[in-house]
PDB file of N, CA and C in Angstrom:
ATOM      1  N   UNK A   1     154.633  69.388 -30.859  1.00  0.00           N
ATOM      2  CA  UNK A   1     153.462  70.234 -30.748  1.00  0.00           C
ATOM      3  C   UNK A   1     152.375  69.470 -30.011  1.00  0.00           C
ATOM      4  N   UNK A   2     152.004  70.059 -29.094  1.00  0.00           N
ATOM      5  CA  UNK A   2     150.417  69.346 -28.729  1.00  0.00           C
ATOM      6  C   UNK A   2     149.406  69.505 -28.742  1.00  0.00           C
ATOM      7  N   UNK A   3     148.127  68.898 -28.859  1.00  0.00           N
ATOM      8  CA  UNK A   3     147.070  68.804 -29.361  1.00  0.00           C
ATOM      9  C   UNK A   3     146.383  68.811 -28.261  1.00  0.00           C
ATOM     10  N   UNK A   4     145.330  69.529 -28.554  1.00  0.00           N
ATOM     11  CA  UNK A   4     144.127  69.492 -27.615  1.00  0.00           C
ATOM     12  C   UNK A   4     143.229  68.158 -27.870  1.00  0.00           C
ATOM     13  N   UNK A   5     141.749  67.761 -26.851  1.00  0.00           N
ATOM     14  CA  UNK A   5     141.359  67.008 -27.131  1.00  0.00           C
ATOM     15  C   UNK A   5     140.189  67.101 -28.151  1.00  0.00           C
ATOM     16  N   UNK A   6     140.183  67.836 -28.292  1.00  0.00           N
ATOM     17  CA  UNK A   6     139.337  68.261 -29.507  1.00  0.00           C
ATOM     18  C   UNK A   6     139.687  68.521 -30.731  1.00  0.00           C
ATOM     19  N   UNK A   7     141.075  68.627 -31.059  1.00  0.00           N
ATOM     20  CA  UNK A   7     141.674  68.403 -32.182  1.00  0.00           C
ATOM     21  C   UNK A   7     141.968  66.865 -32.877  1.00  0.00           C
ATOM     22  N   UNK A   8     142.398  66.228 -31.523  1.00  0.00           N
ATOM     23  CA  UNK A   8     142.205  64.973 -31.766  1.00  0.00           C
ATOM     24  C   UNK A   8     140.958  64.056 -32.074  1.00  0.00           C
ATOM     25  N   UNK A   9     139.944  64.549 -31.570  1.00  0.00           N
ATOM     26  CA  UNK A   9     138.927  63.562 -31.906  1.00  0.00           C
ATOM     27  C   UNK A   9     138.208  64.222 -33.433  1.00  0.00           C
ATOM     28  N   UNK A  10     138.530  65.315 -33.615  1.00  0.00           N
ATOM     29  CA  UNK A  10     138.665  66.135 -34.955  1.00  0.00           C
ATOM     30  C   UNK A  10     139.710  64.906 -36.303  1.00  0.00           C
ATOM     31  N   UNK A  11     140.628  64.815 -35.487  1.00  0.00           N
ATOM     32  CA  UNK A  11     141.394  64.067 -36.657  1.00  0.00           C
ATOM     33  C   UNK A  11     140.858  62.570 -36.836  1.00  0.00           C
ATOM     34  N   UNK A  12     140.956  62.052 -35.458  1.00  0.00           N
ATOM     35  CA  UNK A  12     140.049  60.450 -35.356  1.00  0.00           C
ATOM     36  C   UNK A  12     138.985  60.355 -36.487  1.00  0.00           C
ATOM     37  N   UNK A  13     137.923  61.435 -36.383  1.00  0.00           N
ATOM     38  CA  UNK A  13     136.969  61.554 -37.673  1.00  0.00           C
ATOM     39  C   UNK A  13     137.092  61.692 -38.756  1.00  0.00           C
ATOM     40  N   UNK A  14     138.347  62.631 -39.030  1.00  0.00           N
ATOM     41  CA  UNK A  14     138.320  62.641 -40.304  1.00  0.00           C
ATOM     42  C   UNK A  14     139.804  61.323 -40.881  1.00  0.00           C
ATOM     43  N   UNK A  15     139.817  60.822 -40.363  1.00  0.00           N
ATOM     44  CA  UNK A  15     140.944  59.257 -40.325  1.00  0.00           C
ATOM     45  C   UNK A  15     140.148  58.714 -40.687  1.00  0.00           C
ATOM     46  N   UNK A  16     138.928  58.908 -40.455  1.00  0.00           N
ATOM     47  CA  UNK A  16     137.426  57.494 -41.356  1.00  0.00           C
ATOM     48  C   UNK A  16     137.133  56.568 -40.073  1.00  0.00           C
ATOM     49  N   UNK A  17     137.244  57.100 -38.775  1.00  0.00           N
ATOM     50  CA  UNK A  17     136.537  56.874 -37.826  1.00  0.00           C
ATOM     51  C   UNK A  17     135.731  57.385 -36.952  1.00  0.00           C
ATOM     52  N   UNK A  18     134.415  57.224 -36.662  1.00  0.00           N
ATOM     53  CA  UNK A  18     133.411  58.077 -36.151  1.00  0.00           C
ATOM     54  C   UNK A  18     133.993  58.652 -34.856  1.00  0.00           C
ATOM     55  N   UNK A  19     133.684  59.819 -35.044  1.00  0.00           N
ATOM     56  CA  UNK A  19     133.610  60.379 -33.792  1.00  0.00           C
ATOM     57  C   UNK A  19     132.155  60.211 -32.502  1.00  0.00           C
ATOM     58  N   UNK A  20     132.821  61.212 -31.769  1.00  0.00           N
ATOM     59  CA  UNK A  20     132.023  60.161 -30.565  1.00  0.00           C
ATOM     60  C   UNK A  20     130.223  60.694 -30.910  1.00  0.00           C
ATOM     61  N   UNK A  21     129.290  59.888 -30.402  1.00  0.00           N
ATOM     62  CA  UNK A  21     128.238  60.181 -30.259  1.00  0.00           C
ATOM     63  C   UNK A  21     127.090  60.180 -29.186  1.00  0.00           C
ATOM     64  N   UNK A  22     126.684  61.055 -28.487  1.00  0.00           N
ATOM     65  CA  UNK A  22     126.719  61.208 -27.171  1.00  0.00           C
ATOM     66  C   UNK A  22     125.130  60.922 -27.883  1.00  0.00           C
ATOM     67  N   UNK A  23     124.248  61.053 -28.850  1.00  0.00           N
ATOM     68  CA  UNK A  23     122.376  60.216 -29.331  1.00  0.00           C
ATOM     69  C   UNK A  23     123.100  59.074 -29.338  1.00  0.00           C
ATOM     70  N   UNK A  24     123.885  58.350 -29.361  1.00  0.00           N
ATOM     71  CA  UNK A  24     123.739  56.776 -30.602  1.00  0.00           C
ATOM     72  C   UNK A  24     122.608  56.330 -29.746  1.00  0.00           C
ATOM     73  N   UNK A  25     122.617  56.058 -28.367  1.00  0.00           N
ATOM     74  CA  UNK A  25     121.408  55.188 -27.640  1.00  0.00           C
ATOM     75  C   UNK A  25     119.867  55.663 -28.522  1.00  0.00           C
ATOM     76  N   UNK A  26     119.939  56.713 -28.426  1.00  0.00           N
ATOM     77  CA  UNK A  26     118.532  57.221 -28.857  1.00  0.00           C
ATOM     78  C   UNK A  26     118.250  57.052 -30.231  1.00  0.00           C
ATOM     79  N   UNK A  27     119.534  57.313 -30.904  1.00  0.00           N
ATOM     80  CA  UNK A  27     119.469  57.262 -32.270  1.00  0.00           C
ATOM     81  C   UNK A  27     119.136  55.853 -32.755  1.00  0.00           C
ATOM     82  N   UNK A  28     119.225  55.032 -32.226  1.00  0.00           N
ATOM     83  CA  UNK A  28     118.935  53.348 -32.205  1.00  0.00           C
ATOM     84  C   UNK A  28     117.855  52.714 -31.872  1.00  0.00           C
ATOM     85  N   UNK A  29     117.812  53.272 -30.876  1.00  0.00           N
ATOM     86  CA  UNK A  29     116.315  53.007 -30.391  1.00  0.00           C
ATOM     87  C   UNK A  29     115.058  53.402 -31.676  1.00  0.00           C
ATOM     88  N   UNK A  30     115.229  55.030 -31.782  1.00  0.00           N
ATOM     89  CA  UNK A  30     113.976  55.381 -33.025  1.00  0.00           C
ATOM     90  C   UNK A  30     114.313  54.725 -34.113  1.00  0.00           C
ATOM     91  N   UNK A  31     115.470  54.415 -35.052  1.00  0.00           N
ATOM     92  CA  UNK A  31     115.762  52.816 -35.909  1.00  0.00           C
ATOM     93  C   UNK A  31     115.258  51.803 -35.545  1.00  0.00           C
ATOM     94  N   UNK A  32     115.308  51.534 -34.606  1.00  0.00           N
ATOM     95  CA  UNK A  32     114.270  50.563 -33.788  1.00  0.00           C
ATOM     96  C   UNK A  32     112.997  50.293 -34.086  1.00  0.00           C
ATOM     97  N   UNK A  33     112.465  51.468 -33.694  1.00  0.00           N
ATOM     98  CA  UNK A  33     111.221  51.931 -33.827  1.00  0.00           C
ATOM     99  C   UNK A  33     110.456  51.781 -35.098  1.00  0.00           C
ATOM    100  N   UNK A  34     111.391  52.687 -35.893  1.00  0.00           N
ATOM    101  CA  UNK A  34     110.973  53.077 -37.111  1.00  0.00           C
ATOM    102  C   UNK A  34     111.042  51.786 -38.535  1.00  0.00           C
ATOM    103  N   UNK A  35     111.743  50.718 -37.952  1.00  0.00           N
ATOM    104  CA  UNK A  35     111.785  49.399 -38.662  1.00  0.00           C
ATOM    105  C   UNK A  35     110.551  48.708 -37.748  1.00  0.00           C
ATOM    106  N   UNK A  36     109.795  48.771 -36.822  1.00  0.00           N
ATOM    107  CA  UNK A  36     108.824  48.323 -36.762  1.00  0.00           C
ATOM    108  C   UNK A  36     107.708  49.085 -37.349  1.00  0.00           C
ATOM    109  N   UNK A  37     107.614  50.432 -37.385  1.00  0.00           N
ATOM    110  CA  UNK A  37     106.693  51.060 -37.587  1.00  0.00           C
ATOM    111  C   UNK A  37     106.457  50.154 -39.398  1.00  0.00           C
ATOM    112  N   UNK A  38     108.001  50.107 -39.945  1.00  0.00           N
ATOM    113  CA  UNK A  38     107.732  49.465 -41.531  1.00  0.00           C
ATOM    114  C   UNK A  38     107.149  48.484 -41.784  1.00  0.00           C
ATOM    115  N   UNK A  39     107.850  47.491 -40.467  1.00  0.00           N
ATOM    116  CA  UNK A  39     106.855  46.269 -40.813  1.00  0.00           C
ATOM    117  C   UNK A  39     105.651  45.835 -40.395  1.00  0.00           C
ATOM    118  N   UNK A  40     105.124  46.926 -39.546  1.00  0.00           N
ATOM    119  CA  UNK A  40     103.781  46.760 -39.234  1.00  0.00           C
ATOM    120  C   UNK A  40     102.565  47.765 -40.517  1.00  0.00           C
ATOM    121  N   UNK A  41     103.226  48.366 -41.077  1.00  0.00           N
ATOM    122  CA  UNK A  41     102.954  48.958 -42.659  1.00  0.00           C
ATOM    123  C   UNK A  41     102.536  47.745 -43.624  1.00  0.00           C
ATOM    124  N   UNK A  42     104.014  47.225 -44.331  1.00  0.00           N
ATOM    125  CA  UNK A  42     103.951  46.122 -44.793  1.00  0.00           C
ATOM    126  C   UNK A  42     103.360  45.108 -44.401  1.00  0.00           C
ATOM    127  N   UNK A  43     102.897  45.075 -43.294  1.00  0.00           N
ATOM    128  CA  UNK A  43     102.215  43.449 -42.909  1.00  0.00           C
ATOM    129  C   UNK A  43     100.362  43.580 -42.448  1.00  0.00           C
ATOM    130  N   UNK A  44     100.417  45.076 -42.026  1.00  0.00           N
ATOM    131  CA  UNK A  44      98.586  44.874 -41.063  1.00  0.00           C
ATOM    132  C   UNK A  44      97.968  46.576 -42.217  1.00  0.00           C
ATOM    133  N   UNK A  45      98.827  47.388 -42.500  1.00  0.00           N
ATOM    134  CA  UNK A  45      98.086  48.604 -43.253  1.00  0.00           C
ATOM    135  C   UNK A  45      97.783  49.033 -43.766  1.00  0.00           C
ATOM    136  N   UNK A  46      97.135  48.408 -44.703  1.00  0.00           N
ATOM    137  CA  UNK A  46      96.570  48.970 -45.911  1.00  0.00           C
ATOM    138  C   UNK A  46      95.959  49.906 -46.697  1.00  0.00           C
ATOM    139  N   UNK A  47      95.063  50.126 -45.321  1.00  0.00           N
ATOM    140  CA  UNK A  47      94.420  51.302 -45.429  1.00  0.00           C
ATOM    141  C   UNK A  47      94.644  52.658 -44.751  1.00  0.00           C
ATOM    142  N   UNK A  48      94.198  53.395 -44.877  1.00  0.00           N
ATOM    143  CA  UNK A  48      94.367  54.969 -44.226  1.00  0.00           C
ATOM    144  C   UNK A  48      94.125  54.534 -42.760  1.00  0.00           C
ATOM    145  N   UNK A  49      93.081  54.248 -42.079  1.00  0.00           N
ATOM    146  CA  UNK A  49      92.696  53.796 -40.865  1.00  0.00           C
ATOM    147  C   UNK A  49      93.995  52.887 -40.491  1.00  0.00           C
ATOM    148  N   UNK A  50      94.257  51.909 -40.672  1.00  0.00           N
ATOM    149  CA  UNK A  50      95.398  50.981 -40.888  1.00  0.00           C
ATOM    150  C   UNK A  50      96.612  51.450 -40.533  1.00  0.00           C
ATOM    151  N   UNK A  51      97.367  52.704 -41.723  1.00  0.00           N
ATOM    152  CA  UNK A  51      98.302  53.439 -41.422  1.00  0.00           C
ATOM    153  C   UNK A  51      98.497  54.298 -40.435  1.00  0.00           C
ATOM    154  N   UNK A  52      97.020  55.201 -40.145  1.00  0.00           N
ATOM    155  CA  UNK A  52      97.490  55.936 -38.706  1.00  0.00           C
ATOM    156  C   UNK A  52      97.363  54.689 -37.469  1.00  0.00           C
ATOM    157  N   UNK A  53      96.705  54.169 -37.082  1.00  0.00           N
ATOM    158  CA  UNK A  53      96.995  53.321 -36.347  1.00  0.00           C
ATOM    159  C   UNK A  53      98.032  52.810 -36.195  1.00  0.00           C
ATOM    160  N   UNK A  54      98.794  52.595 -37.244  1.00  0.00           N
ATOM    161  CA  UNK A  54     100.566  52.294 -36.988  1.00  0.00           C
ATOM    162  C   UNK A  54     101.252  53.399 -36.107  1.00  0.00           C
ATOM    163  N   UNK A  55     101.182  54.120 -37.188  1.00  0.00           N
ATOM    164  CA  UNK A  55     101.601  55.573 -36.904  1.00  0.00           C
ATOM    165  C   UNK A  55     102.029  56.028 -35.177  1.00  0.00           C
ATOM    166  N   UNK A  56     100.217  56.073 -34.474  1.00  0.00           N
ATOM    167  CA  UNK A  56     100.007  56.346 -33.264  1.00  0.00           C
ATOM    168  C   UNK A  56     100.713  55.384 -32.670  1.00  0.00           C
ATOM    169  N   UNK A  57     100.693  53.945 -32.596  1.00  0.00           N
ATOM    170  CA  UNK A  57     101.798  53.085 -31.977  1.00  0.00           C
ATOM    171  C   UNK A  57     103.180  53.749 -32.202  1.00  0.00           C
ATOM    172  N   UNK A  58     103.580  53.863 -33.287  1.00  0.00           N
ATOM    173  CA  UNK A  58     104.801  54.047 -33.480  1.00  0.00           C
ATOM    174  C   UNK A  58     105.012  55.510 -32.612  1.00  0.00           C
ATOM    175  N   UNK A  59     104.438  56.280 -32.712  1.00  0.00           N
ATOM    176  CA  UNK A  59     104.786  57.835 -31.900  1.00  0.00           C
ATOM    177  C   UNK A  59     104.501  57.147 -30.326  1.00  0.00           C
ATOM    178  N   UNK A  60     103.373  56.103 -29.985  1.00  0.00           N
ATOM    179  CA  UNK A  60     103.539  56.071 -28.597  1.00  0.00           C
ATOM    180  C   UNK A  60     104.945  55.434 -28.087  1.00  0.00           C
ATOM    181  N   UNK A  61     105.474  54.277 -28.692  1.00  0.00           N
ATOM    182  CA  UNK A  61     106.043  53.777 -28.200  1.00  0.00           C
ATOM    183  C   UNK A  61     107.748  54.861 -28.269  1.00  0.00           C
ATOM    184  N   UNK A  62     107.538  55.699 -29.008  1.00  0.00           N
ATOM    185  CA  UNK A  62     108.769  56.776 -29.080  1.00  0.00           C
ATOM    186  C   UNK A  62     108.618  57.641 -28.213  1.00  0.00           C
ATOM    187  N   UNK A  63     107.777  58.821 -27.339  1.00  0.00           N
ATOM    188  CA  UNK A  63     107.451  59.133 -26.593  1.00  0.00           C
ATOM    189  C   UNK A  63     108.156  58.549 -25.446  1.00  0.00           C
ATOM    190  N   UNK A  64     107.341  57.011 -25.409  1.00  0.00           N
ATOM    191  CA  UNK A  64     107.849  56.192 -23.942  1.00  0.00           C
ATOM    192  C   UNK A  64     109.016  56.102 -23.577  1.00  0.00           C
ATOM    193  N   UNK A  65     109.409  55.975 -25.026  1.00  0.00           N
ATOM    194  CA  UNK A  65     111.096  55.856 -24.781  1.00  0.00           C
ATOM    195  C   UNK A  65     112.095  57.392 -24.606  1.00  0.00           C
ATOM    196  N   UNK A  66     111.433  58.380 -24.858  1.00  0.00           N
ATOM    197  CA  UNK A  66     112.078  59.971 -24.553  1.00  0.00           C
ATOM    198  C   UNK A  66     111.793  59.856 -22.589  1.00  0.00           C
ATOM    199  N   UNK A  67     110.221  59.365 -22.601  1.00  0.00           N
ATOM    200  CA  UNK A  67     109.677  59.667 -21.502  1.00  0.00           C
ATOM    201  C   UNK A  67     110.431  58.609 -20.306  1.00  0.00           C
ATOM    202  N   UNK A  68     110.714  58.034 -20.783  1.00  0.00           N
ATOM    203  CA  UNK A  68     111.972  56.589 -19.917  1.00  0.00           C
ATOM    204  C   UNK A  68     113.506  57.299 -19.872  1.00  0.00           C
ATOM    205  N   UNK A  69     114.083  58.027 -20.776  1.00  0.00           N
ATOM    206  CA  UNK A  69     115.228  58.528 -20.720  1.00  0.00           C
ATOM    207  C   UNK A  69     115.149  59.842 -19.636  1.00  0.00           C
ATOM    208  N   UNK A  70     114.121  60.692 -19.993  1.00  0.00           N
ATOM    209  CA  UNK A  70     114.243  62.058 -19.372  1.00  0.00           C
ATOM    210  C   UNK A  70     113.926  61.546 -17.655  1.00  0.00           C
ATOM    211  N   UNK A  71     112.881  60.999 -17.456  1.00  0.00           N
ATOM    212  CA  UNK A  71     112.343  59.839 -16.183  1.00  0.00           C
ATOM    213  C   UNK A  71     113.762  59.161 -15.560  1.00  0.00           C
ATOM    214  N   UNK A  72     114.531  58.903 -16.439  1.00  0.00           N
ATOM    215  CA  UNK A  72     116.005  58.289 -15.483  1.00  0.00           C
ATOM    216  C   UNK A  72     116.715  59.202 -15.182  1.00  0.00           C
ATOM    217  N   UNK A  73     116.835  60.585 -15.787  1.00  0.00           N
ATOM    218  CA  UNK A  73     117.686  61.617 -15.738  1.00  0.00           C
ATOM    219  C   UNK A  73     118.756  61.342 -17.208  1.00  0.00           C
ATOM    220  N   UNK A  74     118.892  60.708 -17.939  1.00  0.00           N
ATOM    221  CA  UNK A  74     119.696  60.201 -19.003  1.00  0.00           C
ATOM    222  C   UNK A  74     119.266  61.451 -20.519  1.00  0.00           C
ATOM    223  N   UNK A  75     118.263  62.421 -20.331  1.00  0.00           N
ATOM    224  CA  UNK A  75     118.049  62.853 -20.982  1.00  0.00           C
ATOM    225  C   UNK A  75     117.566  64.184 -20.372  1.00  0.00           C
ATOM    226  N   UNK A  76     117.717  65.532 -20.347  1.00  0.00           N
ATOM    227  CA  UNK A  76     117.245  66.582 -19.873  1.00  0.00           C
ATOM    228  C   UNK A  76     116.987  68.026 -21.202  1.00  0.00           C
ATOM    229  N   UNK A  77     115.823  68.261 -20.661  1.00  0.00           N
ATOM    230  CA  UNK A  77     115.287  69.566 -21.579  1.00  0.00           C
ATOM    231  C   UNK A  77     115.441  71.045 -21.198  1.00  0.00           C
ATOM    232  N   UNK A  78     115.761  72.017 -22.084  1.00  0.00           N
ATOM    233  CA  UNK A  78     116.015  73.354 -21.462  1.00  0.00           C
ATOM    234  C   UNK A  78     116.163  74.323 -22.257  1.00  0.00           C
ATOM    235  N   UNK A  79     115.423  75.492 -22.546  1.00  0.00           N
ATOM    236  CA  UNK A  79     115.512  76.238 -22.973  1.00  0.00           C
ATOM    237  C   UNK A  79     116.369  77.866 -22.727  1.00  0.00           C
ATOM    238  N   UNK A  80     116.485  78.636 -23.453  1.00  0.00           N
ATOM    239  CA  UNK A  80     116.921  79.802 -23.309  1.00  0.00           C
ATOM    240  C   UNK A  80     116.053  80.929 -23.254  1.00  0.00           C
ATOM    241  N   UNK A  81     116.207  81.501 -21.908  1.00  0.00           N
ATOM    242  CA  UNK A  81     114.562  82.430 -21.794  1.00  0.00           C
ATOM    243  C   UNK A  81     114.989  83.773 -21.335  1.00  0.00           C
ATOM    244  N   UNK A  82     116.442  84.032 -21.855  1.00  0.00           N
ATOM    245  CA  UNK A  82     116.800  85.472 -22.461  1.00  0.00           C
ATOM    246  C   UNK A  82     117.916  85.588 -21.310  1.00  0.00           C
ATOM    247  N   UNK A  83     117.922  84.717 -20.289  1.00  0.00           N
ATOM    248  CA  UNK A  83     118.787  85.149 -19.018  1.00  0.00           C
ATOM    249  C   UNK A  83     119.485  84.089 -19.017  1.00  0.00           C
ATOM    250  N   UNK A  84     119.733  83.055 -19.698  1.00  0.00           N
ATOM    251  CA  UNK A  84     120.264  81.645 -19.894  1.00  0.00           C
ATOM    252  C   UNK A  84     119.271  80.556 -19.732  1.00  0.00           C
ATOM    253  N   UNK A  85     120.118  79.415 -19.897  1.00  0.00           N
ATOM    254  CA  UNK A  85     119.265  78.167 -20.084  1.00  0.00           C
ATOM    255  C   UNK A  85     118.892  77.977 -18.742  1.00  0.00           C
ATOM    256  N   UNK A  86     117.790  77.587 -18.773  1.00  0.00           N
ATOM    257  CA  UNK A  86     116.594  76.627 -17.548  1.00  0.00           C
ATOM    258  C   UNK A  86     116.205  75.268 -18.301  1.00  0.00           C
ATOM    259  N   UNK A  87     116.664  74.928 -16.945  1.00  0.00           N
ATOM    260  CA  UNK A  87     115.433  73.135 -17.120  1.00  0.00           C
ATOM    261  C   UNK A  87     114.277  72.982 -17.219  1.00  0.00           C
ATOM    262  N   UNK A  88     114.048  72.418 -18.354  1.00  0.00           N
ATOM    263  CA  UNK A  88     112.514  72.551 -19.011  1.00  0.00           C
ATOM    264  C   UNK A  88     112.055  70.701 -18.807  1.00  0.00           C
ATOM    265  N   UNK A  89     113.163  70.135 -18.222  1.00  0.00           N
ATOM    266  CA  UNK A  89     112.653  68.560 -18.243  1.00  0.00           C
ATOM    267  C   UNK A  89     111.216  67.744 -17.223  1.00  0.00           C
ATOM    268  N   UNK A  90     110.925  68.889 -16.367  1.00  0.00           N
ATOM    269  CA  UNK A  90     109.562  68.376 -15.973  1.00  0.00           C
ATOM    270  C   UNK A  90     107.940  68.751 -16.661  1.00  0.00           C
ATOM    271  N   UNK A  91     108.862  70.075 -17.199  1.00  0.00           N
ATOM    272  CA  UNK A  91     107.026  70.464 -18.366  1.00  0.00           C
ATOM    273  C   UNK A  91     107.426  69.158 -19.439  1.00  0.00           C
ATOM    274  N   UNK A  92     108.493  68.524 -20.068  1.00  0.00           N
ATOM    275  CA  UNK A  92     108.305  68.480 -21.254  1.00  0.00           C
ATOM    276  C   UNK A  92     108.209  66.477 -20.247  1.00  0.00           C
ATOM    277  N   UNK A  93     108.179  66.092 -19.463  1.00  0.00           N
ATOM    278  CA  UNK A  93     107.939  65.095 -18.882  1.00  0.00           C
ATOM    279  C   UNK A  93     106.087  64.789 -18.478  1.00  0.00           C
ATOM    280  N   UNK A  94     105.583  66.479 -17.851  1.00  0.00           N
ATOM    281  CA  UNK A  94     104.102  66.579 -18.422  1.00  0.00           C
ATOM    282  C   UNK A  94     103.338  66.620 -19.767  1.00  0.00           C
ATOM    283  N   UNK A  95     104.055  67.290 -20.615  1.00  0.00           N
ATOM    284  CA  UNK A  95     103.597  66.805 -22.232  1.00  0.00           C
ATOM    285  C   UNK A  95     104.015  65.296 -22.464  1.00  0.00           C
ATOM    286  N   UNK A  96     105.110  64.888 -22.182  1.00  0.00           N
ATOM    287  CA  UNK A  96     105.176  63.304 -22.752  1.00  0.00           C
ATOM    288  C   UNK A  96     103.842  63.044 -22.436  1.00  0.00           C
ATOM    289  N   UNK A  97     103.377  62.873 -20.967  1.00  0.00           N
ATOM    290  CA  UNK A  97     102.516  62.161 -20.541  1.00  0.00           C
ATOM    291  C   UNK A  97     100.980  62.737 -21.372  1.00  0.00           C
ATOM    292  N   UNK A  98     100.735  63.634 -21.552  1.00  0.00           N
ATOM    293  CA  UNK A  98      99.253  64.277 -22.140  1.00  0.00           C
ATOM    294  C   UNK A  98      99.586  63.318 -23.101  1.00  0.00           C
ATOM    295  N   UNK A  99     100.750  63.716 -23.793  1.00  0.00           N
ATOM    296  CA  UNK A  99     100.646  62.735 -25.512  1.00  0.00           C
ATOM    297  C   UNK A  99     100.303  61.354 -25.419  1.00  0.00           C
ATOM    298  N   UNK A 100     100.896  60.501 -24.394  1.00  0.00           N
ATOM    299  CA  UNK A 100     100.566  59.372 -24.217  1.00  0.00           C
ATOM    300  C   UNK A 100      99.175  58.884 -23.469  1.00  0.00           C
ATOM    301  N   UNK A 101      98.701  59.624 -23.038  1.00  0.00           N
ATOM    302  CA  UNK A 101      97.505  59.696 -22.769  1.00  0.00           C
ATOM    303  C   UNK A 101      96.072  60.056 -23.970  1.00  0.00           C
ATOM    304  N   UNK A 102      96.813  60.982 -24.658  1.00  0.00           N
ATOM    305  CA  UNK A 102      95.786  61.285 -25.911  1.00  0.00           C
ATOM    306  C   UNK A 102      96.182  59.764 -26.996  1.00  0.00           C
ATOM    307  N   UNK A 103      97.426  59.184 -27.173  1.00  0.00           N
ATOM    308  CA  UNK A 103      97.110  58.680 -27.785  1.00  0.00           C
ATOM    309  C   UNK A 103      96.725  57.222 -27.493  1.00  0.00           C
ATOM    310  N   UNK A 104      96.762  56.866 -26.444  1.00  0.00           N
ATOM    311  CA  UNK A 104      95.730  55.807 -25.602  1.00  0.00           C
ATOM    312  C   UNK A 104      94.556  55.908 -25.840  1.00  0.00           C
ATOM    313  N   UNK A 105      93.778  57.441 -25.811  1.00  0.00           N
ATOM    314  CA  UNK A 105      92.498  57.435 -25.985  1.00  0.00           C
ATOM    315  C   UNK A 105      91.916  57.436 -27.620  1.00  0.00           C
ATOM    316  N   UNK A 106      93.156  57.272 -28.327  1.00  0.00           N
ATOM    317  CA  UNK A 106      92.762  57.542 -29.930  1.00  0.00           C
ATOM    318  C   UNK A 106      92.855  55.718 -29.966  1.00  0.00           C
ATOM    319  N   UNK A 107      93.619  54.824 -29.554  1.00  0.00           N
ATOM    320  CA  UNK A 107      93.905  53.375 -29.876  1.00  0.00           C
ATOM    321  C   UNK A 107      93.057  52.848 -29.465  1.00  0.00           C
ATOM    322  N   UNK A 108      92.006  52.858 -28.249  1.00  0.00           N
ATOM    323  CA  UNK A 108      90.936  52.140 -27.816  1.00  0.00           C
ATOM    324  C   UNK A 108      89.565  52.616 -27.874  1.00  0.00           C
ATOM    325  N   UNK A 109      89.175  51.914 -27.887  1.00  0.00           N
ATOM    326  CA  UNK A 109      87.432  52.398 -27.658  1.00  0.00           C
ATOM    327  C   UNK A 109      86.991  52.797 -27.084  1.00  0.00           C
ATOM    328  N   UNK A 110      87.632  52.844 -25.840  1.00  0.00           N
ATOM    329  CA  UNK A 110      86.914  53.952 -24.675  1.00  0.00           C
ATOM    330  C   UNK A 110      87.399  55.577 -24.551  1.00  0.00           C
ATOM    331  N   UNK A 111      88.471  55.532 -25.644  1.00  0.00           N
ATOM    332  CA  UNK A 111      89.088  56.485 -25.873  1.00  0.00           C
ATOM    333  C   UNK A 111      87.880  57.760 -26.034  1.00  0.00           C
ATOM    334  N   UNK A 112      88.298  58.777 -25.165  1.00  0.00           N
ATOM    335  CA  UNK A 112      86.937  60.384 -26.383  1.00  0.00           C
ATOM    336  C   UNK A 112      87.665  60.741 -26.925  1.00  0.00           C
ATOM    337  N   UNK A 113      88.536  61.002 -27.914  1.00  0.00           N
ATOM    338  CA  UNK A 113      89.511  61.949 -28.283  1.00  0.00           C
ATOM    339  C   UNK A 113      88.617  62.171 -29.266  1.00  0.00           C
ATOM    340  N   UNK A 114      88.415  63.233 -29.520  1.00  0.00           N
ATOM    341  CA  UNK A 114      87.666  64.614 -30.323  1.00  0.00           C
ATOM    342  C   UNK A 114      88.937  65.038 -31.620  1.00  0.00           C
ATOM    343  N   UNK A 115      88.390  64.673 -32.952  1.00  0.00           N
ATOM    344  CA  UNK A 115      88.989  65.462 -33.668  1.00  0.00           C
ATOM    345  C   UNK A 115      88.663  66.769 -34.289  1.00  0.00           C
ATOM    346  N   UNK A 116      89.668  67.613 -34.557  1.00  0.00           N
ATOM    347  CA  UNK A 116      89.228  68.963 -34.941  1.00  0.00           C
ATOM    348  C   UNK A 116      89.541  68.920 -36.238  1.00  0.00           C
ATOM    349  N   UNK A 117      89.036  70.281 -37.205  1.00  0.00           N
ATOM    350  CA  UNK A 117      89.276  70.341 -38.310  1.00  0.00           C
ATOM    351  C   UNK A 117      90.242  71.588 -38.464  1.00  0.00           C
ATOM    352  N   UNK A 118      91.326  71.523 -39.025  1.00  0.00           N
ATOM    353  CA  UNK A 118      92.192  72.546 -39.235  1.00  0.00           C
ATOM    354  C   UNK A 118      91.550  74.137 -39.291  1.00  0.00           C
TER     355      UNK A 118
END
């Protein structure tokens, strides 16, 4: 009998070996991330001020790294807008950048970023 390749990598997984993972890069990277975001918690944040300031590092430097993948082509965005999928990877390459820009202006002092109230 023969097997397709999708049956096979079906069985590979369930044999108690991972199947394939087309995030691991990304998925590693925000582990990455997110073990610094801890130890910059544990070591500089004590306070509320303290913690978002982590925080905003930690979302900038995740951003950079979506905004470095989609920027190589290694990552592409696209929605379904009733007629099939379109490439959405240059709007969502202009939001990276607003975000990283707003949160530049929240980390420094010359920053204006204006907060609102819900």
């Amino acid at each position: 009998m023969m097997t397709n390749k999708r049956q096979t990598e079906d069985k590979a997984w369930s044999a108690g070996r991972p199947a394939p993972n087309l995030g691991q890069k990304a998925a590693e990277l925000e582990k990455a991330s997110e073990a610094r975001l801890s130890h910059m918690e544990g070591a500089h944040a004590t306070s509320a001020a303290g913690r978002f300031v982590a925080w905003c590092k930690q979302e900038q430097a995740s951003i950079q790294q979506q905004l470095e993948l989609m920027q190589s082509g290694k990552v592409l965005t696209g929605e379904n807008r009733g007629s099939g999928w379109v490439d959405t990877t240059d709007e969502s390459v202009k939001r990276a950048k607003a975000r990283l820009v707003e949160l530049e202006s929240l980390l420094t002092e010359k920053g204006s970023a204006t907060i609102s109230k819900p």
